[in-house]
N, C-alpha and C. Protein backbone atom coordinates (compact mmCIF):
# COMPACT_ATOMS: atom_id res chain seq x y z
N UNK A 1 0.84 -1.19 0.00
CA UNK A 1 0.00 0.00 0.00
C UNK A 1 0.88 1.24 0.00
N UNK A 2 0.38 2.39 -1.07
CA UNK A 2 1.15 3.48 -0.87
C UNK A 2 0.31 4.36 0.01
N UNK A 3 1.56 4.85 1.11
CA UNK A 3 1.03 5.33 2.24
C UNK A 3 0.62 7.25 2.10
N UNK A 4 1.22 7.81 0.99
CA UNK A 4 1.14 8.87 0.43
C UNK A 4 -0.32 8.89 -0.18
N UNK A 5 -0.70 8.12 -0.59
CA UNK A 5 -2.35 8.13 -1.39
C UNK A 5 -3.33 8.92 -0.43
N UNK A 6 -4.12 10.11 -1.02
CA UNK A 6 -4.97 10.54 -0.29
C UNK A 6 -4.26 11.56 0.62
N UNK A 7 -3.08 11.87 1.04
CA UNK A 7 -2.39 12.92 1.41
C UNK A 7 -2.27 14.06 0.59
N UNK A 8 -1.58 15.51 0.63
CA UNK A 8 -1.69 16.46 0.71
C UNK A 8 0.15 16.97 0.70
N UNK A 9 0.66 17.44 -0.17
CA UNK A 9 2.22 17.71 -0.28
C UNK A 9 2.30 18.30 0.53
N UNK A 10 3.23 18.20 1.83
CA UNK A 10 3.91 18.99 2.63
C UNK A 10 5.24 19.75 2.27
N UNK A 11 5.91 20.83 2.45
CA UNK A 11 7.23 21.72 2.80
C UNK A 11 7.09 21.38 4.28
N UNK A 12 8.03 20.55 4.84
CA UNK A 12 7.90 20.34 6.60
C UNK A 12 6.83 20.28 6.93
N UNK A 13 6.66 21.14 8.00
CA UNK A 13 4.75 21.49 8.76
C UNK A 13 4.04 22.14 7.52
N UNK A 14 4.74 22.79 6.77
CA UNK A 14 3.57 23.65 5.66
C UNK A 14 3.06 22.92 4.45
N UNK A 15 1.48 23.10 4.07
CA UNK A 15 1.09 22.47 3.36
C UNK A 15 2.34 23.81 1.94
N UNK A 16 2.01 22.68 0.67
CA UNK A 16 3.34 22.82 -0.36
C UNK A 16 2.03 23.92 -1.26
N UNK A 17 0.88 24.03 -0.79
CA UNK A 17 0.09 24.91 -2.03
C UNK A 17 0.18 26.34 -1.28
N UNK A 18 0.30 26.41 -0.17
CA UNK A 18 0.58 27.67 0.43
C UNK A 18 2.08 28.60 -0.10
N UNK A 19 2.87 27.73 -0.61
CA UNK A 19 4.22 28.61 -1.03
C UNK A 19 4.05 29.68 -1.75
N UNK A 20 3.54 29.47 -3.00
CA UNK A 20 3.46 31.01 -3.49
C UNK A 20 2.93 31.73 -3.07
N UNK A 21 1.98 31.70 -2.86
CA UNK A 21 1.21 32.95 -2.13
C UNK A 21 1.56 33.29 -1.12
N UNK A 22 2.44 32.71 0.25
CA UNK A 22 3.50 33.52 0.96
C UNK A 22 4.11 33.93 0.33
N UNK A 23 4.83 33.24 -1.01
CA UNK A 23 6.20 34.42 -1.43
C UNK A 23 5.29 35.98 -1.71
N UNK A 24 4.39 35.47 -2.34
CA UNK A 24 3.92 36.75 -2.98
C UNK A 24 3.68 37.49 -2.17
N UNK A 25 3.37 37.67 -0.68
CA UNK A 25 2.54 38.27 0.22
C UNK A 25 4.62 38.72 1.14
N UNK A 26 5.24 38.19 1.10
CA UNK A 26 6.33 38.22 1.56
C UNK A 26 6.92 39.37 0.64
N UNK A 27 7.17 39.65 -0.35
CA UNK A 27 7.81 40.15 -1.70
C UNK A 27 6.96 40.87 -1.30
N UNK A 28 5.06 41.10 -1.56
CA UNK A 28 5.00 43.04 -1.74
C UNK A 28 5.23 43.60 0.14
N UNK A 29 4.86 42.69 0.85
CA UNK A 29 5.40 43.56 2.15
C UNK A 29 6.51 43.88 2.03
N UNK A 30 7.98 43.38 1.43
CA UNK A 30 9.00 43.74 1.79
C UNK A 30 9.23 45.03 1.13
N UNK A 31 8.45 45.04 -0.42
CA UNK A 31 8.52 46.52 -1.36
C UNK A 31 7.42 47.74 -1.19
N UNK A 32 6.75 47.03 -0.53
CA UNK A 32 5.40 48.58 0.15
C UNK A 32 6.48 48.68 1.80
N UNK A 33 6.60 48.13 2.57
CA UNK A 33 6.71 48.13 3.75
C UNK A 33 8.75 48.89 3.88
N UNK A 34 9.65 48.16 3.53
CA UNK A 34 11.11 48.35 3.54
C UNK A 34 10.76 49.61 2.55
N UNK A 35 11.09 49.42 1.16
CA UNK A 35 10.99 50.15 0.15
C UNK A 35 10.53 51.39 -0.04
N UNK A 36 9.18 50.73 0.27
CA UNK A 36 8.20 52.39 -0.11
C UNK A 36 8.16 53.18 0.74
N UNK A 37 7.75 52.57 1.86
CA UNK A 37 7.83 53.37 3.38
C UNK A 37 9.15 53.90 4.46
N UNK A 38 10.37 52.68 4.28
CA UNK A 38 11.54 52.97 4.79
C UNK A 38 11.55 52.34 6.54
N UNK A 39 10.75 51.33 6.72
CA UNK A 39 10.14 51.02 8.06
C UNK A 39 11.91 49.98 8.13
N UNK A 40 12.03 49.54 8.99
CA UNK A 40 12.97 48.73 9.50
C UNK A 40 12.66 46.74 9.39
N UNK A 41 13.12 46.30 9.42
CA UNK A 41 13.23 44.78 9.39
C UNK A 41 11.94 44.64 10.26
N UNK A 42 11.46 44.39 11.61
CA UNK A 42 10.84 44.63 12.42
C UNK A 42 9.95 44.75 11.68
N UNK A 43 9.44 45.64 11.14
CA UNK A 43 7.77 46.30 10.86
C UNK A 43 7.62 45.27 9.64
N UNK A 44 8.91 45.07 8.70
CA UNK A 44 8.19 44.34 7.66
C UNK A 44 8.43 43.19 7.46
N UNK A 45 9.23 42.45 8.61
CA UNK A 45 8.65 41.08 8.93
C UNK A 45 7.50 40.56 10.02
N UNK A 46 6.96 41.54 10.48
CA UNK A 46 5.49 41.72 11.56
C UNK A 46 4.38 41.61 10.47
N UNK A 47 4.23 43.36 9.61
CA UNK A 47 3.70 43.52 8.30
C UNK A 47 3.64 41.61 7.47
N UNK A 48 4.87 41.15 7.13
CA UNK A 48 4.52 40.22 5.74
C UNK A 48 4.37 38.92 6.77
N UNK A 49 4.57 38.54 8.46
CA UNK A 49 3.82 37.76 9.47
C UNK A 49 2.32 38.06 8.98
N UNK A 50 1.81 38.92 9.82
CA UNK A 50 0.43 39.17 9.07
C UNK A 50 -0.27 38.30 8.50
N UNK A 51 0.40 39.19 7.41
CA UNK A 51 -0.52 39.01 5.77
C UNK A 51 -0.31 37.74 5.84
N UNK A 52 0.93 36.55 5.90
CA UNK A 52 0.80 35.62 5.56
C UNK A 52 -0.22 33.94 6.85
N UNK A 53 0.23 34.77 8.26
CA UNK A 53 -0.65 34.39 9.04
C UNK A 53 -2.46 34.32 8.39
N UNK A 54 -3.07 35.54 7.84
CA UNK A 54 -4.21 35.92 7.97
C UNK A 54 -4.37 34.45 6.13
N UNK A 55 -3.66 34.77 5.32
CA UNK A 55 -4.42 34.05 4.25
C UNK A 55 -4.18 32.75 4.49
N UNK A 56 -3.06 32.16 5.69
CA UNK A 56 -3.55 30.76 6.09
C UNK A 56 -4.65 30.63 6.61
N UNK A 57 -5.17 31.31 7.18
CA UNK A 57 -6.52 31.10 8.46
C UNK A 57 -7.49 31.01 7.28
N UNK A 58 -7.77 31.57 5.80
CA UNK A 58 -8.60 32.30 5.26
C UNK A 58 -8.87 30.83 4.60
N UNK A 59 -7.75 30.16 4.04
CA UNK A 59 -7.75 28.62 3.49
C UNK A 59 -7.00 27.87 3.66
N UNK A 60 -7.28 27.78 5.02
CA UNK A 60 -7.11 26.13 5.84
C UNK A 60 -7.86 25.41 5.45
N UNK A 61 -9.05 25.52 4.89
CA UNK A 61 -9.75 24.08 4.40
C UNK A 61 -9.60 24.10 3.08
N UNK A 62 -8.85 24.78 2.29
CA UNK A 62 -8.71 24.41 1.02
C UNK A 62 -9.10 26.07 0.57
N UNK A 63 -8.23 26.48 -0.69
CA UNK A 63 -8.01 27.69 -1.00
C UNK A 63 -9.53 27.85 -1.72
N UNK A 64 -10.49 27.08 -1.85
CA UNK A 64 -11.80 27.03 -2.52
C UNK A 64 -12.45 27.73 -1.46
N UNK A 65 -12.68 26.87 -0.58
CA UNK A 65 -13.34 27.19 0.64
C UNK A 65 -13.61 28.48 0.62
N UNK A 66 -12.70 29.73 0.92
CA UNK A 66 -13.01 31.12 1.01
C UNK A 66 -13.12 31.79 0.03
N UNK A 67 -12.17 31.26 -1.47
CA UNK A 67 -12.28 32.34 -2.89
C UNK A 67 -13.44 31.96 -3.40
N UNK A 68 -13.77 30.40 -3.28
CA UNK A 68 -14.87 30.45 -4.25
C UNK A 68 -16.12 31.53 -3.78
N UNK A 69 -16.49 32.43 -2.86
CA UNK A 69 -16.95 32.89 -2.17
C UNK A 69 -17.20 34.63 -3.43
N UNK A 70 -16.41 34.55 -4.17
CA UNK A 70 -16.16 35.52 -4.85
C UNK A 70 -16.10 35.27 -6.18
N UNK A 71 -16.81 34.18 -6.56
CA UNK A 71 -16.87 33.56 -8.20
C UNK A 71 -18.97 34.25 -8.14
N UNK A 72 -19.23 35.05 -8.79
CA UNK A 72 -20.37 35.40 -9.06
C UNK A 72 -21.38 34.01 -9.65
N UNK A 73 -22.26 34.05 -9.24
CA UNK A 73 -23.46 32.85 -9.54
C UNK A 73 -24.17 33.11 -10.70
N UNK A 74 -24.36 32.25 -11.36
CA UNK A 74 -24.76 32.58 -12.74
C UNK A 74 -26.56 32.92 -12.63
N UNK A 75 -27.15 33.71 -13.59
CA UNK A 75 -28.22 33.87 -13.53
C UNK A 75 -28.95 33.10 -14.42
N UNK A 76 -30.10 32.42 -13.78
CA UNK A 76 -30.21 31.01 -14.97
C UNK A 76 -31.92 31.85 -15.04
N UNK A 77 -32.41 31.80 -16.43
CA UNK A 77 -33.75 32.23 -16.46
C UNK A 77 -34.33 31.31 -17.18
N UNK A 78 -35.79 30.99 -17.37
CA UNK A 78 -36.31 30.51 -18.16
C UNK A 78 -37.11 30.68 -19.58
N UNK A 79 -36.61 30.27 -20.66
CA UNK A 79 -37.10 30.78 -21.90
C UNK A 79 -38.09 29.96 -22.40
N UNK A 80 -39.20 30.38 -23.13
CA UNK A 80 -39.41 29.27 -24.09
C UNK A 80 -39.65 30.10 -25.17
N UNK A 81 -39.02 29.42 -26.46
CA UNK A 81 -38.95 29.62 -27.54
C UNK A 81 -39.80 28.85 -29.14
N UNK A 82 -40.29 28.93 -30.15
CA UNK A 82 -41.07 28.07 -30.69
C UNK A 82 -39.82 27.39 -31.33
N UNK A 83 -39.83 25.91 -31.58
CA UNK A 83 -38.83 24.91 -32.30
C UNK A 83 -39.11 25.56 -33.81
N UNK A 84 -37.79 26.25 -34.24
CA UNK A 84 -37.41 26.38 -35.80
C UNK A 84 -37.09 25.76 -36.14
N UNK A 85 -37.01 24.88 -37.67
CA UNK A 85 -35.69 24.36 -38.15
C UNK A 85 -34.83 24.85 -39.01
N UNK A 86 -33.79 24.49 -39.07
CA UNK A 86 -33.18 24.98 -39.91
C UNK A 86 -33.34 25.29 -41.45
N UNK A 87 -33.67 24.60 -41.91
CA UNK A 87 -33.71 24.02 -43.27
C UNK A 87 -35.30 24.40 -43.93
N UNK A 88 -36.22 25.62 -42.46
CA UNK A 88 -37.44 25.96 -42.93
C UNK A 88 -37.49 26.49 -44.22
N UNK A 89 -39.31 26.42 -44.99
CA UNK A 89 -38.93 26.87 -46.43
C UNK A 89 -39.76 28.26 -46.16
N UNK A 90 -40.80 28.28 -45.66
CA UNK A 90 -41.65 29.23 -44.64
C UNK A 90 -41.37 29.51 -43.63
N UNK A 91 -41.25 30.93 -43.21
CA UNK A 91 -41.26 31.55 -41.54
C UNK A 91 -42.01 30.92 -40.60
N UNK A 92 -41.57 31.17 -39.61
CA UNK A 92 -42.67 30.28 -38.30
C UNK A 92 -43.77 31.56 -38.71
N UNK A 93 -44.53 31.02 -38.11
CA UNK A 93 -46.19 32.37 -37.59
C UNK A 93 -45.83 32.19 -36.44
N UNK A 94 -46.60 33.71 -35.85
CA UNK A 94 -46.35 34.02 -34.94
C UNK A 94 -47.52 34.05 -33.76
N UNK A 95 -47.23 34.06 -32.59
CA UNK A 95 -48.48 33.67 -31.62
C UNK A 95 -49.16 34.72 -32.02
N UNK A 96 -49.01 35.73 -32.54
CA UNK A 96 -50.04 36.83 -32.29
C UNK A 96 -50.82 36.80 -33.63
N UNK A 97 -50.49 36.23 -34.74
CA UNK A 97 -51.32 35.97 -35.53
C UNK A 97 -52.03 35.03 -35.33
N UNK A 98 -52.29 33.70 -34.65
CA UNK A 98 -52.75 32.54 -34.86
C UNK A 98 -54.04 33.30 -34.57
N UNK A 99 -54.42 34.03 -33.87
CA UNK A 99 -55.87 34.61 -33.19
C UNK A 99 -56.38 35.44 -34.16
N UNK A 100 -55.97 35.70 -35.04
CA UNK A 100 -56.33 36.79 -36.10
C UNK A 100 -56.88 36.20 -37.53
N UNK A 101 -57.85 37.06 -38.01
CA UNK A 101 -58.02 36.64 -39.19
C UNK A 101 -57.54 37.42 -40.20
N UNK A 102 -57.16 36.44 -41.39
CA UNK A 102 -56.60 37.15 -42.16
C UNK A 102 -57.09 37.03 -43.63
């Protein structure tokens, strides 16, 4: 039996899908926070702690869990339409004539 089946890639204690998105969250604290602002080591390893603390908490159960949260729901309506075919040799008629004389 492979004992890996049904597991989840680890980096040590860290799950392995969390990496980029610390780097990324690591990288702009260090260039808004050091860079832009001029703060000291201190503030912008507290600062990119944070950020990267807060988007583990956000998807610990899976990065779905909280983004899908922000995928808009589709609007489903109901149509009905009369069956055309393609290959008609005559236009459909239309409901508003069937009542009419002509």
């Amino acid at each position: 039996m492979n004992q890996a089946l049904g597991r989840h890639p680890n980096i040590g204690p860290f799950p392995a899908d969390q990496l980029l998105p610390w780097v990324a969250i690591a990288g702009a604290s260090y260039y808004l926070i050091k860079v832009g602002l001029g703060q000291n080591w201190v503030v912008t390893g507290a600062v990119a702690f944070w950020g990267i603390s807060t988007w583990w908490i956000l998807t610990a159960k899976g990065a779905w869990w909280y983004l899908s949260k922000f995928i808009p729901v589709p609007k489903w309506s109901r149509g009905f339409a009369r069956f055309t075919p393609l290959l008609a040799k005559t236009p459909p008629r239309s409901s508003y004539s069937r009542g009419k004389k002509q």
